[in-house]
N, C-alpha and C. Protein backbone atom coordinates (compact mmCIF):
# COMPACT_ATOMS: atom_id res chain seq x y z
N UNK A 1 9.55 147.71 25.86
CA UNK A 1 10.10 146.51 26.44
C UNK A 1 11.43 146.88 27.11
N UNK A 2 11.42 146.42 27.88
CA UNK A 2 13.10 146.99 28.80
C UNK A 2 13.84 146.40 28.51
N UNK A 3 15.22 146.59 28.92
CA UNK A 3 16.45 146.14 28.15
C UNK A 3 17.26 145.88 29.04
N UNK A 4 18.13 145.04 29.71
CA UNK A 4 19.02 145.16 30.88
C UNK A 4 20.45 144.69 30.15
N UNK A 5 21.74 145.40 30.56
CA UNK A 5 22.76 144.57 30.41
C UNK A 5 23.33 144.03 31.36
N UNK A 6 23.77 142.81 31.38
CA UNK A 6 24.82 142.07 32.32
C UNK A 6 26.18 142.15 31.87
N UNK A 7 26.83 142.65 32.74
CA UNK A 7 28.59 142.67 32.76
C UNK A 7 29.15 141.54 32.99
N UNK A 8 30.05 140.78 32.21
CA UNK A 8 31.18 139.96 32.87
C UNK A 8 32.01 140.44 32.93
N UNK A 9 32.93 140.39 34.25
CA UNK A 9 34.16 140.99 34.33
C UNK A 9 34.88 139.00 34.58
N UNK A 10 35.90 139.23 34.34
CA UNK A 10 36.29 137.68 34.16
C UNK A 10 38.05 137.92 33.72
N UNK A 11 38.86 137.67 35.31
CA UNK A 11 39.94 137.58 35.71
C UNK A 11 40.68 139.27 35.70
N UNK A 12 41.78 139.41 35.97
CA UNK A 12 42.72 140.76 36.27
C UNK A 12 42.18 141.66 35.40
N UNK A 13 42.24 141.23 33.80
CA UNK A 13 42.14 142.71 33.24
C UNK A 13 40.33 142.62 32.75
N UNK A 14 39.86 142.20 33.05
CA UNK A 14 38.11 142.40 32.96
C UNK A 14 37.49 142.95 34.22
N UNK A 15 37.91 142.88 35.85
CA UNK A 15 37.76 143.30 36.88
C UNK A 15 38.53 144.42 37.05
N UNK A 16 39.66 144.74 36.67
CA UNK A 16 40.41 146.11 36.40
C UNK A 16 39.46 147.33 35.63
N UNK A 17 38.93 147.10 34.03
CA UNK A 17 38.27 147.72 33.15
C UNK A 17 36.81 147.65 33.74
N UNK A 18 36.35 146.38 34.22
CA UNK A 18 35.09 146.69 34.85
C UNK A 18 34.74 147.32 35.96
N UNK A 19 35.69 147.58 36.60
CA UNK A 19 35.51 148.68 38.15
C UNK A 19 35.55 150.38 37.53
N UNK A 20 36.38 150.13 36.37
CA UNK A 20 36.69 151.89 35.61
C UNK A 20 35.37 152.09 35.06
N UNK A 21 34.47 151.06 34.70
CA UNK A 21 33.24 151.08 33.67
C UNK A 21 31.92 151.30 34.93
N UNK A 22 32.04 150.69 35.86
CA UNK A 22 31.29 151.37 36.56
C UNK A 22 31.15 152.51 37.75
N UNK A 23 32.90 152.58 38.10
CA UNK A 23 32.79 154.05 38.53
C UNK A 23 32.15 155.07 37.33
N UNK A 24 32.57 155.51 36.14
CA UNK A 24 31.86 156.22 35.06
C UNK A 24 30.76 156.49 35.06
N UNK A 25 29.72 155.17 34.78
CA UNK A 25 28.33 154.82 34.79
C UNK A 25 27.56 155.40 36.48
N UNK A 26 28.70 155.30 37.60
CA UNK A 26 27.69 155.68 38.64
C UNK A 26 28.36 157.33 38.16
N UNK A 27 29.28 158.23 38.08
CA UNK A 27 29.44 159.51 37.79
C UNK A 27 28.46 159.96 36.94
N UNK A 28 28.16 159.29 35.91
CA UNK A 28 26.72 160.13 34.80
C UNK A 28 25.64 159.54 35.12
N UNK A 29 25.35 158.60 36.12
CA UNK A 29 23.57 158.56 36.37
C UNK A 29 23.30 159.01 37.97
N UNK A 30 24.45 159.94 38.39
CA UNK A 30 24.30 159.98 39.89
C UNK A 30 23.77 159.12 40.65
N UNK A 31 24.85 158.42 41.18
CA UNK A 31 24.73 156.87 42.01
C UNK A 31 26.18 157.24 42.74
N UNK A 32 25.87 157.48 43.96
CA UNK A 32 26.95 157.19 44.73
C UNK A 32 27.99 155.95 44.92
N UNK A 33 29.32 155.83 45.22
CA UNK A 33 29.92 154.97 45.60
C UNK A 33 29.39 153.86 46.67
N UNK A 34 28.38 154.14 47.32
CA UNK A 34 27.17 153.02 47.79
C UNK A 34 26.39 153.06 47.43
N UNK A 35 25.84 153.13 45.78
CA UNK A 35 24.87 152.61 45.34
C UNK A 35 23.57 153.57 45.26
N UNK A 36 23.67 154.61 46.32
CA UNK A 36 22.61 155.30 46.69
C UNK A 36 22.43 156.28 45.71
N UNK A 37 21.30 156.39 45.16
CA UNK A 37 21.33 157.29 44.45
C UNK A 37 21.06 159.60 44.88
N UNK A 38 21.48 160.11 43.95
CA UNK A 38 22.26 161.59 44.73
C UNK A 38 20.90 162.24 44.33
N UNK A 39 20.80 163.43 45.01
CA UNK A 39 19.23 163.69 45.25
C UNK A 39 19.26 164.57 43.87
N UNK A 40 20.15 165.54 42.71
CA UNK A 40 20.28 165.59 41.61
C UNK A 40 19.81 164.62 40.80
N UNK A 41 20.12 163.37 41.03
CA UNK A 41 19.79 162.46 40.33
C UNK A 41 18.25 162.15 39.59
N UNK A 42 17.46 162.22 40.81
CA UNK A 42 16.29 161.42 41.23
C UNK A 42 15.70 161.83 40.03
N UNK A 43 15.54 163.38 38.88
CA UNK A 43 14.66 163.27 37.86
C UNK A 43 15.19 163.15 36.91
N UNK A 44 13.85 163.15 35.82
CA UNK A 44 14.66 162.48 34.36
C UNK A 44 14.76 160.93 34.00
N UNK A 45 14.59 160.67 32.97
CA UNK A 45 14.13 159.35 32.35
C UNK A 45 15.72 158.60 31.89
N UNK A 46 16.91 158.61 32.54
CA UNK A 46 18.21 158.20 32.17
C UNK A 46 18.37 156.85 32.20
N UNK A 47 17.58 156.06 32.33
CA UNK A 47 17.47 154.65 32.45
C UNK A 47 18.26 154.00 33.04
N UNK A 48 18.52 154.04 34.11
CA UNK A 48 19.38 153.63 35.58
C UNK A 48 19.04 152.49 35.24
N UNK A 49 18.23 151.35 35.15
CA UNK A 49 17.53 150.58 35.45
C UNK A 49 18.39 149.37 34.60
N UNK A 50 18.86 149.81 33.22
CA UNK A 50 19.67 149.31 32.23
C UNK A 50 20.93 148.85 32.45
N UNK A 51 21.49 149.04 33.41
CA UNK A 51 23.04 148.38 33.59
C UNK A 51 22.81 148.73 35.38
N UNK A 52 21.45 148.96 36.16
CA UNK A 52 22.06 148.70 37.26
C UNK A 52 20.57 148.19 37.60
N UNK A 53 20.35 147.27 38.71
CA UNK A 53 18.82 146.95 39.28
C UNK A 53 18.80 147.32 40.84
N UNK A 54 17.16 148.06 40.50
CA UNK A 54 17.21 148.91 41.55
C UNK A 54 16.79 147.86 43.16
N UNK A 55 17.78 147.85 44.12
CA UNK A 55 17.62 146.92 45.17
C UNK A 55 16.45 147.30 46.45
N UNK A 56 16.49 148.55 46.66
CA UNK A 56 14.98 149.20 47.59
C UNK A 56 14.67 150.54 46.88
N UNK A 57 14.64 151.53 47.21
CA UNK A 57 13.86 152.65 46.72
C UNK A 57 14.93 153.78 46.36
N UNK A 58 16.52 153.26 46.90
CA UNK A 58 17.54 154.38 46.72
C UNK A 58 18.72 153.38 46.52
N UNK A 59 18.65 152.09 46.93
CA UNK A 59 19.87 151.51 46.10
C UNK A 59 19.96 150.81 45.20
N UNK A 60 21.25 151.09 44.14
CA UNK A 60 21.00 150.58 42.81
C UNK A 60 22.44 149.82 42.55
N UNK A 61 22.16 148.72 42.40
CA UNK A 61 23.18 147.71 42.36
C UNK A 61 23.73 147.14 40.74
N UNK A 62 25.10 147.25 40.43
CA UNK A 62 25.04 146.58 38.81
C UNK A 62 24.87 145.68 38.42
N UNK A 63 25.01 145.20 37.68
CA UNK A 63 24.05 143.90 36.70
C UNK A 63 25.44 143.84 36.33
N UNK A 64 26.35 142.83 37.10
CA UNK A 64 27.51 142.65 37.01
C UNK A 64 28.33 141.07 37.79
N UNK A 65 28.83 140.26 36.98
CA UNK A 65 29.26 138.89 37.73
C UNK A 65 30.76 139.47 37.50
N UNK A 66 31.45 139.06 38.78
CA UNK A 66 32.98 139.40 38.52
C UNK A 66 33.52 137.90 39.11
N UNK A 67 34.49 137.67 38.37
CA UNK A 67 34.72 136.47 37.94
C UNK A 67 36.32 136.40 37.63
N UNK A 68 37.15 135.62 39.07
CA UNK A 68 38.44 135.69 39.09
C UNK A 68 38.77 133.99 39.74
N UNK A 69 40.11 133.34 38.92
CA UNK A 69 40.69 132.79 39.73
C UNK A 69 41.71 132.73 40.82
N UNK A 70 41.90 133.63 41.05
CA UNK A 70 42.59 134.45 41.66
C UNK A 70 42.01 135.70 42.59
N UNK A 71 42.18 135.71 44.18
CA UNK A 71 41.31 136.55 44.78
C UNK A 71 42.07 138.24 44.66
N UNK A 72 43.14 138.43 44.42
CA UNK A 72 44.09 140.25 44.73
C UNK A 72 42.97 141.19 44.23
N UNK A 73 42.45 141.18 42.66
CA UNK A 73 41.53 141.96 41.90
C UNK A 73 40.43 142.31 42.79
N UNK A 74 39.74 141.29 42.98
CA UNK A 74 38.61 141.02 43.59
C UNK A 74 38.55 142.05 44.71
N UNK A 75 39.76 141.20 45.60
CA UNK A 75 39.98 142.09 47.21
C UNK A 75 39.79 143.46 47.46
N UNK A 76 40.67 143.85 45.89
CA UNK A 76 41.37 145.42 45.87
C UNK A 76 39.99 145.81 45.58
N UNK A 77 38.90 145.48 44.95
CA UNK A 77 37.85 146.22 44.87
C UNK A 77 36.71 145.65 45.84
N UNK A 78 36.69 144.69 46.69
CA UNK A 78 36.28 144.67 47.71
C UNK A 78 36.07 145.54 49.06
N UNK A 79 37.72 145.58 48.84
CA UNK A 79 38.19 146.73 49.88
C UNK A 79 38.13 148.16 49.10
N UNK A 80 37.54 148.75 47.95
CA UNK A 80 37.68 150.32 47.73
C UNK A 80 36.64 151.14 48.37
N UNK A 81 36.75 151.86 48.31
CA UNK A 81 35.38 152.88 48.23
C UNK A 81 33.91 152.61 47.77
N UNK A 82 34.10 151.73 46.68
CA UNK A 82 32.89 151.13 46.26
C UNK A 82 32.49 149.87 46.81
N UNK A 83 32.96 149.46 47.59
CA UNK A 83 33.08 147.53 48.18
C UNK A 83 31.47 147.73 48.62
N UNK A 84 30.70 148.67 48.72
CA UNK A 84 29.15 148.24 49.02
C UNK A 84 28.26 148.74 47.74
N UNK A 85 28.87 149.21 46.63
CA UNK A 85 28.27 148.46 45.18
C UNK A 85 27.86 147.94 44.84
N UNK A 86 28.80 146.77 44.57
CA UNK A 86 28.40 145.28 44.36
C UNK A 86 27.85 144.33 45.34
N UNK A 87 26.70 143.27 44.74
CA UNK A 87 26.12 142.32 45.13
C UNK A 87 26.91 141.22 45.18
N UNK A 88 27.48 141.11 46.61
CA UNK A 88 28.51 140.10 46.76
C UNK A 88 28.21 138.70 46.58
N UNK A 89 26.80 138.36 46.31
CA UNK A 89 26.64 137.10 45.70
C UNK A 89 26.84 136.85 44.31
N UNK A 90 27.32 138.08 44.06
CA UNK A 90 27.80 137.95 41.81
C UNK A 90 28.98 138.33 42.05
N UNK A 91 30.04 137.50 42.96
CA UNK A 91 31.42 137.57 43.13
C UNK A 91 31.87 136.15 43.20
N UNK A 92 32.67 135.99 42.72
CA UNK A 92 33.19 134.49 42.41
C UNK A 92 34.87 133.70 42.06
N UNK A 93 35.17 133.40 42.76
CA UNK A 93 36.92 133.35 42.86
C UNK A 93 37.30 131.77 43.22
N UNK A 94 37.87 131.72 42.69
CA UNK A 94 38.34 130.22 42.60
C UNK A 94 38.81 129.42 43.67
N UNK A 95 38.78 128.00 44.59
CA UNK A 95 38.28 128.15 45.63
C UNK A 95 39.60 127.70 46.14
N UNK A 96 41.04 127.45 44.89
CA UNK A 96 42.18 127.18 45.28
C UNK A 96 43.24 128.71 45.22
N UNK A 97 42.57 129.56 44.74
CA UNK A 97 42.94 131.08 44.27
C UNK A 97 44.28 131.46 44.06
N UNK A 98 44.75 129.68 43.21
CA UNK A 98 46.04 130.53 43.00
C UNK A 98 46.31 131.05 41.76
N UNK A 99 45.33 131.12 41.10
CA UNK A 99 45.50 131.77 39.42
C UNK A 99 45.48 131.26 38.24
N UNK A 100 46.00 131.79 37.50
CA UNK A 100 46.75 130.98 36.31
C UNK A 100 48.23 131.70 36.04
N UNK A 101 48.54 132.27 36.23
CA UNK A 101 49.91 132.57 36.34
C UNK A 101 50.08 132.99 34.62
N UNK A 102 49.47 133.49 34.44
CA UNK A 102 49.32 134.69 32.77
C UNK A 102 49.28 133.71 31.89
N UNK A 103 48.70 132.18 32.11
CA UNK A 103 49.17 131.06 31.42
C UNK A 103 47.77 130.53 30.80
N UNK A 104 47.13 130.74 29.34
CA UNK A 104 45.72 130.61 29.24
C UNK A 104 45.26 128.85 29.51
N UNK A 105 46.59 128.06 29.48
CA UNK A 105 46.09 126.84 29.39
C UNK A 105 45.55 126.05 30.46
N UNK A 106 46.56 127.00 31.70
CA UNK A 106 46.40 126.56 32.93
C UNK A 106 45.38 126.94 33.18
N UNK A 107 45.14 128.03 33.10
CA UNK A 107 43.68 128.37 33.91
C UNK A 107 42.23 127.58 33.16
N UNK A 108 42.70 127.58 31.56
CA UNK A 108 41.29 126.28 31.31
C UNK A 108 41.23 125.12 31.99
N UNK A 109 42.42 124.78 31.98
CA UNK A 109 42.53 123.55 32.83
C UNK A 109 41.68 123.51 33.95
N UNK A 110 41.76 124.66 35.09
CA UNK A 110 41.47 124.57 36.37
C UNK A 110 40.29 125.22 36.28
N UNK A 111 39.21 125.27 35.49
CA UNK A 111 37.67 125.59 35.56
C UNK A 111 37.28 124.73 35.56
């Protein structure tokens, strides 16, 4: 039976740790910074399939919602090296993006 995990990354320091968690994950299952997988890669039973879903026959996308009220996090990994990674429809930022200002009450408030 297969097994998939889904990532939440959810505000500054979950989109910070979750960009470090899947640069890693593409370094040990050979997956390029676009997703593509590296021709080393291709044998062997490493179960790619488990924290990333495979999108055509060479790209492999994570099983990942990133989740900010606030757009800077987001951007900065929008704009990296990896910005064609992620499935920009499991990106999600708040539609007034001004944050919560390190303040947990505010930001419940404004969900």
């Amino acid at each position: 039976m297969p097994r998939e995990i889904i990532t939440l990354q959810v505000g500054q320091c979950g989109n910070q740790i979750g960009m470090e968690f899947w640069k890693q994950l593409c370094l040990e299952h050979g997956i390029s910074k676009d997703g593509i997988l590296e021709d080393f890669a291709t044998q062997g039973g490493d179960r790619k399939d488990v924290f990333f879903y495979q999108a055509d026959d060479q790209h492999y996308i994570p099983r990942a919602l990133l989740i900010d009220l606030e757009p800077r996090v987001i951007n900065s990994i929008q704009n990296s090296e990896y910005r064609n990674l992620y499935n920009h429809e499991n990106v999600f930022v708040a539609d007034h993006g001004g944050g919560a200002g390190n303040n947990w009450a505010s930001g419940y408030h404004q969900v």
